[in-house]
PDB file of N, CA and C in Angstrom:
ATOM      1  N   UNK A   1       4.517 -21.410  12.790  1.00  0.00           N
ATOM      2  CA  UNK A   1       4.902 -20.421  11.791  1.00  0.00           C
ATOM      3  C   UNK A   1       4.836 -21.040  10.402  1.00  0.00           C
ATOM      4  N   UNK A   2       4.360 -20.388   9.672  1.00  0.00           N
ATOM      5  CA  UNK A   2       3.889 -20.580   8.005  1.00  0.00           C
ATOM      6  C   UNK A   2       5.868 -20.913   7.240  1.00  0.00           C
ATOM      7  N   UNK A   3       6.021 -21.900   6.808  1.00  0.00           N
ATOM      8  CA  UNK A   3       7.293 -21.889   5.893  1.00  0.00           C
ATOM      9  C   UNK A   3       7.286 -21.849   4.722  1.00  0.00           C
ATOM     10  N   UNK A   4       6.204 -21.370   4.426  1.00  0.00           N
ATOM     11  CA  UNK A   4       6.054 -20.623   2.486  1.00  0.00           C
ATOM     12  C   UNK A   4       5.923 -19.095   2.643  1.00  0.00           C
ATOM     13  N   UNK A   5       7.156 -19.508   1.371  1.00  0.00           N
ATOM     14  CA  UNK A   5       7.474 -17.852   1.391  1.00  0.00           C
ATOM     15  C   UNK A   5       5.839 -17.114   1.173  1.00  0.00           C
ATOM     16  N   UNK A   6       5.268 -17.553   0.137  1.00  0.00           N
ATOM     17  CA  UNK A   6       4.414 -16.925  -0.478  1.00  0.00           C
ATOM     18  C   UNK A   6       2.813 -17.991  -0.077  1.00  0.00           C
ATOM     19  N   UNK A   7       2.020 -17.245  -0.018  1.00  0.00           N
ATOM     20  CA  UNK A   7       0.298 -17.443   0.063  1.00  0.00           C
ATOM     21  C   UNK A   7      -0.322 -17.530  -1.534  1.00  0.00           C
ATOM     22  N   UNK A   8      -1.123 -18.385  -1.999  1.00  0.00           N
ATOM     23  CA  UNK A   8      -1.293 -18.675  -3.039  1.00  0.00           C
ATOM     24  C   UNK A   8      -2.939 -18.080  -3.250  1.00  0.00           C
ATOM     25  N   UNK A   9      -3.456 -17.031  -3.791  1.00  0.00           N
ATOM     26  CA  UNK A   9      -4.681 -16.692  -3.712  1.00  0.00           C
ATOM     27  C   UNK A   9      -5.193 -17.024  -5.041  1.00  0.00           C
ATOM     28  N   UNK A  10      -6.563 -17.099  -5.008  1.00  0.00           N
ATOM     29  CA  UNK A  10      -7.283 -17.658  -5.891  1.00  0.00           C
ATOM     30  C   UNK A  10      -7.258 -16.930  -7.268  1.00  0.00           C
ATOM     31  N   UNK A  11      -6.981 -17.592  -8.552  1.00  0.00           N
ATOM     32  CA  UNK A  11      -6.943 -16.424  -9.982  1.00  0.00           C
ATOM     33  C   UNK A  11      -8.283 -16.215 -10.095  1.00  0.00           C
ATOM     34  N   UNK A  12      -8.687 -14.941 -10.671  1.00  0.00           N
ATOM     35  CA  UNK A  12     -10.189 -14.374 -11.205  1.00  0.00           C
ATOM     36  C   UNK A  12     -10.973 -15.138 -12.006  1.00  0.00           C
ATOM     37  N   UNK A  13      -9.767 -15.926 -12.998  1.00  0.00           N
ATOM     38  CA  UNK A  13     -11.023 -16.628 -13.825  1.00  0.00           C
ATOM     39  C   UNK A  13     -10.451 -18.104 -13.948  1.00  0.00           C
ATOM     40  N   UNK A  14     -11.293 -19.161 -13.750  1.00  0.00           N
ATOM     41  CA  UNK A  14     -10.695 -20.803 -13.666  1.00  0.00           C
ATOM     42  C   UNK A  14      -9.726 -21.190 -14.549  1.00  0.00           C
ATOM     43  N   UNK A  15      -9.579 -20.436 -15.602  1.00  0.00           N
ATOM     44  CA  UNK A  15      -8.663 -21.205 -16.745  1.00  0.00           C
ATOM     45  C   UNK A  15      -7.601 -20.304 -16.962  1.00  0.00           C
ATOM     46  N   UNK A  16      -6.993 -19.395 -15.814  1.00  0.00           N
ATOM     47  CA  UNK A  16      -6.201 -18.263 -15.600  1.00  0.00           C
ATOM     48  C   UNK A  16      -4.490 -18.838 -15.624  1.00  0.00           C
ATOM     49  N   UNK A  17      -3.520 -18.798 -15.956  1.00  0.00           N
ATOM     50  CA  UNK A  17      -2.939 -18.959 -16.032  1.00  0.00           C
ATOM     51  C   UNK A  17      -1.501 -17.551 -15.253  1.00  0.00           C
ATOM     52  N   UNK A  18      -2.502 -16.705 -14.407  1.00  0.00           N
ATOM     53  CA  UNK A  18      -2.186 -16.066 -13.744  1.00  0.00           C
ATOM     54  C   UNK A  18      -2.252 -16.325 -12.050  1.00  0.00           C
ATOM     55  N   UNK A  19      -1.614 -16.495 -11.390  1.00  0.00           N
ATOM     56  CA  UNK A  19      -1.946 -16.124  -9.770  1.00  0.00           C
ATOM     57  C   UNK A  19      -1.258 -15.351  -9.249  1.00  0.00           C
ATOM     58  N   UNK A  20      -2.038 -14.506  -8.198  1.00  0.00           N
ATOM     59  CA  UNK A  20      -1.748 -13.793  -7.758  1.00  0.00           C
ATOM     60  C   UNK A  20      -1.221 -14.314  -5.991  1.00  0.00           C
ATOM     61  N   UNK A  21       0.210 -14.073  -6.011  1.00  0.00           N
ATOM     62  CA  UNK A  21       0.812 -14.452  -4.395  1.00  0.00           C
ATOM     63  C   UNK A  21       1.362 -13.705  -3.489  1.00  0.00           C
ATOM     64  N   UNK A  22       1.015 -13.170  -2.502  1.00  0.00           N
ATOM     65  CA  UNK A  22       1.310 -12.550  -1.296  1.00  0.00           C
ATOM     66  C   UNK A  22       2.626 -13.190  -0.856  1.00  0.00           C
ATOM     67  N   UNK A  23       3.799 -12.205  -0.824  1.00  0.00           N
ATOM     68  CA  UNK A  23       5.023 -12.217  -0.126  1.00  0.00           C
ATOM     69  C   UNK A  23       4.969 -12.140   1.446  1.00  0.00           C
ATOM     70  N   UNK A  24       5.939 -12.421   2.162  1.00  0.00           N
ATOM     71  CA  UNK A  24       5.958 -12.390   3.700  1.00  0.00           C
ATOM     72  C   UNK A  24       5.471 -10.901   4.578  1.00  0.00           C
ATOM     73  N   UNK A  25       5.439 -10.345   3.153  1.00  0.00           N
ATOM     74  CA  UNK A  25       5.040  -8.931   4.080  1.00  0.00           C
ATOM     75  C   UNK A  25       2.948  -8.541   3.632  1.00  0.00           C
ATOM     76  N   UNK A  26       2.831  -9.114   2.543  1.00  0.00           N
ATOM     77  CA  UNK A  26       1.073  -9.384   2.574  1.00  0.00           C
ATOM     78  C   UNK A  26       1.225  -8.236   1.368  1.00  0.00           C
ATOM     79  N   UNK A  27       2.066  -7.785   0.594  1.00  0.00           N
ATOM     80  CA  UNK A  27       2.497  -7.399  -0.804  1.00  0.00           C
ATOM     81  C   UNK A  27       2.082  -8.233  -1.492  1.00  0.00           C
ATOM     82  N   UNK A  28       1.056  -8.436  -2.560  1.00  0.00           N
ATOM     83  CA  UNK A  28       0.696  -8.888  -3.623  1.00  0.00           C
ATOM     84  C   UNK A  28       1.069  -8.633  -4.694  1.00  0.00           C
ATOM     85  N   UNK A  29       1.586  -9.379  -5.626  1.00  0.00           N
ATOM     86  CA  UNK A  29       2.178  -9.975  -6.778  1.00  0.00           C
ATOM     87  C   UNK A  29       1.661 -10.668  -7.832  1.00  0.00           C
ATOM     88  N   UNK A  30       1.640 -10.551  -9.298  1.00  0.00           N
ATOM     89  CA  UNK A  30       1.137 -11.454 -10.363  1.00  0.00           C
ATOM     90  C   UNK A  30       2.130 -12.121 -10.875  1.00  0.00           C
ATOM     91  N   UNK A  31       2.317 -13.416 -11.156  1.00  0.00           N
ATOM     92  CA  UNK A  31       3.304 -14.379 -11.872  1.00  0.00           C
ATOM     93  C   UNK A  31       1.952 -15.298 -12.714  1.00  0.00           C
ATOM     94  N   UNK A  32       2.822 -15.187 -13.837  1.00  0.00           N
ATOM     95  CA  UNK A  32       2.676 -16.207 -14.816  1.00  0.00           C
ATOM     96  C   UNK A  32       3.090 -17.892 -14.685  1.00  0.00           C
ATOM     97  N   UNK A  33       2.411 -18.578 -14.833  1.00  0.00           N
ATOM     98  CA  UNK A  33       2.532 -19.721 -14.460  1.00  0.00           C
ATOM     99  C   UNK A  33       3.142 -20.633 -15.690  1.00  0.00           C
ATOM    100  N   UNK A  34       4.325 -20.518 -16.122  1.00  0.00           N
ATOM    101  CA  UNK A  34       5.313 -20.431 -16.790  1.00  0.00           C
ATOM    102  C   UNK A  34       5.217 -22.195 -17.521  1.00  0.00           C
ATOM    103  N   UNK A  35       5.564 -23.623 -16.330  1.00  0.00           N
ATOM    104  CA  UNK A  35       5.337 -24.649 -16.576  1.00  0.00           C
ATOM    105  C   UNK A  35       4.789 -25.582 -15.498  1.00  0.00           C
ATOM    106  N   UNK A  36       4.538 -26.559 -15.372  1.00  0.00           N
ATOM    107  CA  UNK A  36       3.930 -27.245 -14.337  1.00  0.00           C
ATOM    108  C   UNK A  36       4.819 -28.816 -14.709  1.00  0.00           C
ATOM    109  N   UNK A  37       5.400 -29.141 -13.924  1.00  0.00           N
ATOM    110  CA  UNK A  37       6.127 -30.425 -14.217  1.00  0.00           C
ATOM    111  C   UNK A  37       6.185 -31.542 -12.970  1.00  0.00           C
ATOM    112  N   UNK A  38       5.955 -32.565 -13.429  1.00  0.00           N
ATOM    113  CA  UNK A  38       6.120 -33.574 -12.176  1.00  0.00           C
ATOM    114  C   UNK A  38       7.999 -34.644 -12.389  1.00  0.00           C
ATOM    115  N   UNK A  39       8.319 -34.731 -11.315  1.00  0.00           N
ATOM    116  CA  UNK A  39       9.329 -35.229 -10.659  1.00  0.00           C
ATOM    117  C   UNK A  39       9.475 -36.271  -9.491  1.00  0.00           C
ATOM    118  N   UNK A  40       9.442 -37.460 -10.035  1.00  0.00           N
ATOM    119  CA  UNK A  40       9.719 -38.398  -8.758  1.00  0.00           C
ATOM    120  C   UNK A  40       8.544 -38.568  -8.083  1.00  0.00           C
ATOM    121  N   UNK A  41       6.946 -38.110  -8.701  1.00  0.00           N
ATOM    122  CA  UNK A  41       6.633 -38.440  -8.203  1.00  0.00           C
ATOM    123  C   UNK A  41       5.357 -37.438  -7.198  1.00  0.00           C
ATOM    124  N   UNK A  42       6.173 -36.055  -7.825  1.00  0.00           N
ATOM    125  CA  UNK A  42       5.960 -34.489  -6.768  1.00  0.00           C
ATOM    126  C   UNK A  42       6.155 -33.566  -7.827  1.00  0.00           C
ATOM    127  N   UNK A  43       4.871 -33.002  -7.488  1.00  0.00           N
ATOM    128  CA  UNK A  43       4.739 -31.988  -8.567  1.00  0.00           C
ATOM    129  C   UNK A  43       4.948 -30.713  -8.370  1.00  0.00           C
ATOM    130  N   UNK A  44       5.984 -29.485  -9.319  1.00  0.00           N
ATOM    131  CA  UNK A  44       6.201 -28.285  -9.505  1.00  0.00           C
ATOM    132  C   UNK A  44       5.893 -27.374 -10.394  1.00  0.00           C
ATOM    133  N   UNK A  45       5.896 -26.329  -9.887  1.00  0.00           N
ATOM    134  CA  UNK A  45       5.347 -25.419 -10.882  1.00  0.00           C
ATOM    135  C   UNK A  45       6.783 -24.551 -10.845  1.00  0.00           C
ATOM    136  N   UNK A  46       6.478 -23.592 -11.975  1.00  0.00           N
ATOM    137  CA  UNK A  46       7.492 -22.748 -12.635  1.00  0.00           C
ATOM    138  C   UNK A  46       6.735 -21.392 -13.017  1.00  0.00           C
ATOM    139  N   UNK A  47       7.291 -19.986 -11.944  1.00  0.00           N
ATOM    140  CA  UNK A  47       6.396 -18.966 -12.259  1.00  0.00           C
ATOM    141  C   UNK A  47       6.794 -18.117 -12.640  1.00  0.00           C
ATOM    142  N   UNK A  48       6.770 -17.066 -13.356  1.00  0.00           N
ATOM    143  CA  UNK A  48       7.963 -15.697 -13.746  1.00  0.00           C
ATOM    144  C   UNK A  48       6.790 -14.286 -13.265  1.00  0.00           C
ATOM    145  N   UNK A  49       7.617 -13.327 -12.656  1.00  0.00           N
ATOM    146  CA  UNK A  49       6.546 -12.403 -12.275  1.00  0.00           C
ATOM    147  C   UNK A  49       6.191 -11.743 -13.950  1.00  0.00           C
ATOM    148  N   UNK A  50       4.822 -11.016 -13.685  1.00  0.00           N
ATOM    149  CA  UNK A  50       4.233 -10.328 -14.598  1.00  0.00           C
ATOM    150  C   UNK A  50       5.018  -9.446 -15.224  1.00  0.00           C
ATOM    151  N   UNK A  51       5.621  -8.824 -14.031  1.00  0.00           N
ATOM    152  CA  UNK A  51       5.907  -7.169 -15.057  1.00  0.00           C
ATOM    153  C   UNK A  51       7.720  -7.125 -14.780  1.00  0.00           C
ATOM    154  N   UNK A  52       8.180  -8.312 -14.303  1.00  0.00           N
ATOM    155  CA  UNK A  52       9.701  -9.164 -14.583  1.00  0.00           C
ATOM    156  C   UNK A  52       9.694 -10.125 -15.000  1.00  0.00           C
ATOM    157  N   UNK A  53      10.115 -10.622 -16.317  1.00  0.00           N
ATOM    158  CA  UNK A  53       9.912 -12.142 -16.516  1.00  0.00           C
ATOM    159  C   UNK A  53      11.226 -12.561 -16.603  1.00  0.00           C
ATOM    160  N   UNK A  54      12.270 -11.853 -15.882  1.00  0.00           N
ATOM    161  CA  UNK A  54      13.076 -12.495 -15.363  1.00  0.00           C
ATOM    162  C   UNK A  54      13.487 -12.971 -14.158  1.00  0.00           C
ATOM    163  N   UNK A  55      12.615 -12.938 -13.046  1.00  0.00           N
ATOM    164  CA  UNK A  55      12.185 -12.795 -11.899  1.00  0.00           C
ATOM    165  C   UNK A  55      11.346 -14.469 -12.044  1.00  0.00           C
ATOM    166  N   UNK A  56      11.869 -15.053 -11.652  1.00  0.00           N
ATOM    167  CA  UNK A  56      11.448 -16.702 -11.717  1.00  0.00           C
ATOM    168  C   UNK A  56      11.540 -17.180 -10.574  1.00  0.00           C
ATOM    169  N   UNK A  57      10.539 -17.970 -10.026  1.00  0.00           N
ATOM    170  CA  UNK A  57       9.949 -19.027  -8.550  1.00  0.00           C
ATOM    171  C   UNK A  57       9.781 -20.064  -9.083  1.00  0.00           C
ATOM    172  N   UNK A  58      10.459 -21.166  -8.421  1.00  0.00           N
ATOM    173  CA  UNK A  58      10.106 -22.624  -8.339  1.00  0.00           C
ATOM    174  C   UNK A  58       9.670 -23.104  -7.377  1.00  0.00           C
ATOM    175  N   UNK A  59       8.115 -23.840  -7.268  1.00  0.00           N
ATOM    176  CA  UNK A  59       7.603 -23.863  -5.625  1.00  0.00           C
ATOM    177  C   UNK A  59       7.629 -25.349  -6.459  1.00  0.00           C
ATOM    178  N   UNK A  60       7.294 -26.240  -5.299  1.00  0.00           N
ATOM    179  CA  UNK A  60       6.674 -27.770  -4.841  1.00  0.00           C
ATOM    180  C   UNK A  60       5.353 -27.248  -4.663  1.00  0.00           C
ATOM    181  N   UNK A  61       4.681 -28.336  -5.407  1.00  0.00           N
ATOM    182  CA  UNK A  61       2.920 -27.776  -5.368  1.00  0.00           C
ATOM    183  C   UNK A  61       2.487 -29.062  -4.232  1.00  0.00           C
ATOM    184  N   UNK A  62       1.733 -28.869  -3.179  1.00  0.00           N
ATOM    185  CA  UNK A  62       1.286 -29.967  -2.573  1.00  0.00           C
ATOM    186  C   UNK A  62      -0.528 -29.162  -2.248  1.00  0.00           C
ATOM    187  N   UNK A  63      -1.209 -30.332  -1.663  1.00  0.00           N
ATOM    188  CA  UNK A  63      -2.830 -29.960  -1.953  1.00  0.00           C
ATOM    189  C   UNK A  63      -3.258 -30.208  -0.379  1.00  0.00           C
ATOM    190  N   UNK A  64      -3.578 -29.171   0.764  1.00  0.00           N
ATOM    191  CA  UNK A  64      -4.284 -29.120   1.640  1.00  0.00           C
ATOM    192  C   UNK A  64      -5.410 -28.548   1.692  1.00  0.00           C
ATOM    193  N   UNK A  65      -6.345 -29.591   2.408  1.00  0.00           N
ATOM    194  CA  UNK A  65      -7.841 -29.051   1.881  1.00  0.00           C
ATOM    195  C   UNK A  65      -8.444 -29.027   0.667  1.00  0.00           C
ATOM    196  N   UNK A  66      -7.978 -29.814   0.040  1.00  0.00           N
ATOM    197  CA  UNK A  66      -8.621 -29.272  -1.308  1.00  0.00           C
ATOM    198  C   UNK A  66      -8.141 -28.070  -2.317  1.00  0.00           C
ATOM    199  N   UNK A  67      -7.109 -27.348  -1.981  1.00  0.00           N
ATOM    200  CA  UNK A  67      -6.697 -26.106  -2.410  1.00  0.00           C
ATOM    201  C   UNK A  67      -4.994 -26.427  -2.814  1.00  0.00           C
ATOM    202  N   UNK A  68      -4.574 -26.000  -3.699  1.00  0.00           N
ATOM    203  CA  UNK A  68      -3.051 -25.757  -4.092  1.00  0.00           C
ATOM    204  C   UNK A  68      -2.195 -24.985  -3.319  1.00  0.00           C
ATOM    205  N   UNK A  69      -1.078 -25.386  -3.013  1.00  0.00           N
ATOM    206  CA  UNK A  69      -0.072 -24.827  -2.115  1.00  0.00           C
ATOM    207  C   UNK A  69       1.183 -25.015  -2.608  1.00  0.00           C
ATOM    208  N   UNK A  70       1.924 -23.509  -2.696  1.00  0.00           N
ATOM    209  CA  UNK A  70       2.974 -23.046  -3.474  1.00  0.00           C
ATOM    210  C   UNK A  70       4.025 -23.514  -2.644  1.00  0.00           C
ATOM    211  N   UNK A  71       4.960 -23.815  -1.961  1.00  0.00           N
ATOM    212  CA  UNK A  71       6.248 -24.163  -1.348  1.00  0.00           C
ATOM    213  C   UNK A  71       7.319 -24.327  -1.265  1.00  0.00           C
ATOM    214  N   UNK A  72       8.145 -23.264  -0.823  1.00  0.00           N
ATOM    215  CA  UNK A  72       9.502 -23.063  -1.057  1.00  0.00           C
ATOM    216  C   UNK A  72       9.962 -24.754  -1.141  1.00  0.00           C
ATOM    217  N   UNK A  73      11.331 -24.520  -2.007  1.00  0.00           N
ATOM    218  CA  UNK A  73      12.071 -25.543  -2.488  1.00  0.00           C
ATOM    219  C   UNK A  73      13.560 -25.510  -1.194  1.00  0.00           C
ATOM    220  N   UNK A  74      13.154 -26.220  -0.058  1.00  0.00           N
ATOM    221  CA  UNK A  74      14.758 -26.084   1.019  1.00  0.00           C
ATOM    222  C   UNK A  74      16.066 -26.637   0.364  1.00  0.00           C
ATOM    223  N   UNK A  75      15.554 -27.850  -0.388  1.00  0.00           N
ATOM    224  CA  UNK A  75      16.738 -28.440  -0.448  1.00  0.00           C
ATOM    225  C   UNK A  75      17.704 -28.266  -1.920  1.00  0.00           C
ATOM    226  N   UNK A  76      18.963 -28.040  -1.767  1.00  0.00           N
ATOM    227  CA  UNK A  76      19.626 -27.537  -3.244  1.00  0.00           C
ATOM    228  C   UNK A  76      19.402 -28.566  -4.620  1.00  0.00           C
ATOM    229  N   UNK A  77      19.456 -29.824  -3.236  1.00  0.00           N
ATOM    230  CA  UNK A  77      19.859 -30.855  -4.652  1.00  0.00           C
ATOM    231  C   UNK A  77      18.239 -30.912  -5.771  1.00  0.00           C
ATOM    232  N   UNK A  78      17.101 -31.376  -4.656  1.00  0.00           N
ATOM    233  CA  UNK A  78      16.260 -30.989  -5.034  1.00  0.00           C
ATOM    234  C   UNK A  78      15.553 -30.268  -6.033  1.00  0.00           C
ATOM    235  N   UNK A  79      16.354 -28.970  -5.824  1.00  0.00           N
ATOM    236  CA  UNK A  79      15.802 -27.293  -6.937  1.00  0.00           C
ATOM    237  C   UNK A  79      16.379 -27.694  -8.148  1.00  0.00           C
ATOM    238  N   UNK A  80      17.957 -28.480  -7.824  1.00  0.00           N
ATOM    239  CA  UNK A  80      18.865 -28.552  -8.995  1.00  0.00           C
ATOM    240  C   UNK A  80      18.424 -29.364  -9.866  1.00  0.00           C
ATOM    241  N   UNK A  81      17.622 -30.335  -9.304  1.00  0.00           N
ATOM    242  CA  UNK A  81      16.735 -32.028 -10.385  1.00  0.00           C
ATOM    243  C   UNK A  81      15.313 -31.044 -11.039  1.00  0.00           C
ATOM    244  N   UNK A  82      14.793 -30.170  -9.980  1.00  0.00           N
ATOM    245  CA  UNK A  82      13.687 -29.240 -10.815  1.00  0.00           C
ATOM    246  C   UNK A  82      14.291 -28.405 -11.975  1.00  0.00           C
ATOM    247  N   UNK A  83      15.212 -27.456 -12.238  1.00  0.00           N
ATOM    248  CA  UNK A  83      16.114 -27.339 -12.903  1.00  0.00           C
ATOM    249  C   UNK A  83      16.382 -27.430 -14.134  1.00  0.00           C
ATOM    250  N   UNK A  84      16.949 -28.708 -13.990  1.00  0.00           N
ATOM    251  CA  UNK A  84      17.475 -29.817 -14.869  1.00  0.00           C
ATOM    252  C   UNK A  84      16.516 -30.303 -15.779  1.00  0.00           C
ATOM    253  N   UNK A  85      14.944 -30.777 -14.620  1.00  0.00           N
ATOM    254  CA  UNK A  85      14.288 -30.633 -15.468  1.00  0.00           C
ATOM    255  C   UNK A  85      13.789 -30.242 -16.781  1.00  0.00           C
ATOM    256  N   UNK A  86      12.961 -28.821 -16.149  1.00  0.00           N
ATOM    257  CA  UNK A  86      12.645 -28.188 -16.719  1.00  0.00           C
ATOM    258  C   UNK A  86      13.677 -27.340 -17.916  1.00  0.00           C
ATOM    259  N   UNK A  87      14.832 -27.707 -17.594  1.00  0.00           N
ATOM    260  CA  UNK A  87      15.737 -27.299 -18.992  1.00  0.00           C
ATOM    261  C   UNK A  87      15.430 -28.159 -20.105  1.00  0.00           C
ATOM    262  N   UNK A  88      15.319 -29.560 -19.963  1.00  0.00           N
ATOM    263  CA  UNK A  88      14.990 -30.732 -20.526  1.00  0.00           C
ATOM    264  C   UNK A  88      13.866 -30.811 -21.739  1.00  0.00           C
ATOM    265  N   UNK A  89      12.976 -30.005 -20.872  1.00  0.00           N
ATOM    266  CA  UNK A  89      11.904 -29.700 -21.138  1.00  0.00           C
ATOM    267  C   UNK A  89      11.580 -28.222 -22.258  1.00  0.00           C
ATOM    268  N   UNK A  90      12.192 -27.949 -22.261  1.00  0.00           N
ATOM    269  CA  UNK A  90      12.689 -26.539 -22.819  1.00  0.00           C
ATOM    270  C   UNK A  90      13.223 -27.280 -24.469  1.00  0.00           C
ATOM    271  N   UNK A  91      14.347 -27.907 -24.046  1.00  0.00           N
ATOM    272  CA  UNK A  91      15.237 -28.154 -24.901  1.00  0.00           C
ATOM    273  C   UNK A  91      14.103 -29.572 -26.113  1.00  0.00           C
ATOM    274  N   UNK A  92      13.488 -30.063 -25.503  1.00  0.00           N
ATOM    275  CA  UNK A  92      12.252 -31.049 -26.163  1.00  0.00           C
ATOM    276  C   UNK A  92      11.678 -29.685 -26.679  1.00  0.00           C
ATOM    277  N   UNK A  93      10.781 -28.531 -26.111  1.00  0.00           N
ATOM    278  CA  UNK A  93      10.177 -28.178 -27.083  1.00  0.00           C
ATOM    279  C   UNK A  93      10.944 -27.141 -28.183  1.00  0.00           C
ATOM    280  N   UNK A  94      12.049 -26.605 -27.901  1.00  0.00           N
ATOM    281  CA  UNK A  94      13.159 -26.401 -29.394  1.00  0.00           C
ATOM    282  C   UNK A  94      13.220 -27.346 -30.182  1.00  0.00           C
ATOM    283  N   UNK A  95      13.378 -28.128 -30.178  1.00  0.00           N
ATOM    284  CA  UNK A  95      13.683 -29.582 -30.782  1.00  0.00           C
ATOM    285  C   UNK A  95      12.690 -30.302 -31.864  1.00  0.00           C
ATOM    286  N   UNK A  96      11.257 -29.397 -31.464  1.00  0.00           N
ATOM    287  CA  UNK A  96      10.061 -29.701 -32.154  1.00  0.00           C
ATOM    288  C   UNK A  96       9.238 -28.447 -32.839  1.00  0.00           C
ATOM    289  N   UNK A  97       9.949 -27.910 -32.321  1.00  0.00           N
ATOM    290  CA  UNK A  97      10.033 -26.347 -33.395  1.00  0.00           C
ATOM    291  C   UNK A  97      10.584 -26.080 -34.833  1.00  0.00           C
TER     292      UNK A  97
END
């Protein structure tokens, strides 16, 4: 059995900053690909849906086959260091504004 929530399908054009991801029920979805950040080592992305951009996913990006793979985040502490991150990150680019 598949343990990502979501299926990661290919964007229309290479420099898209859109993908489109299939939920557990094969419902397709557009999210904006918000930030991309590495951690320890392991890299995440940060997505907000299209037409909610308050509606935010944090997957673990890992690469089978050659292809990108979106992946639920199991562990709390984990999500909480992605997070933290990416607040960090936020707060650097206010800071330079």
């Amino acid at each position: 059995m598949n343990d990502n929530l979501f299926e990661v399908l290919e964007p229309e054009h290479e420099e898209s900053d859109v993908v489109e991801l299939l939920d557990e029920n094969g419902v397709p979805t557009l999210f904006n690909i918000i930030a991309n950040l590495e951690l320890d080592g392991q890299e995440y992305a940060i997505l907000s849906n299209v037409e909610d951009e308050d509606d935010v996913l944090i997957f673990k990006v890992t690469e089978e086959n050659d292809e990108f793979v979106f992946e639920t985040i199991e562990d709390e502490d984990e999500l909480n260091s992605v997070i933290d991150a990416y607040n960090e990150l936020l707060d650097d680019m206010d800071d330079e504004e």
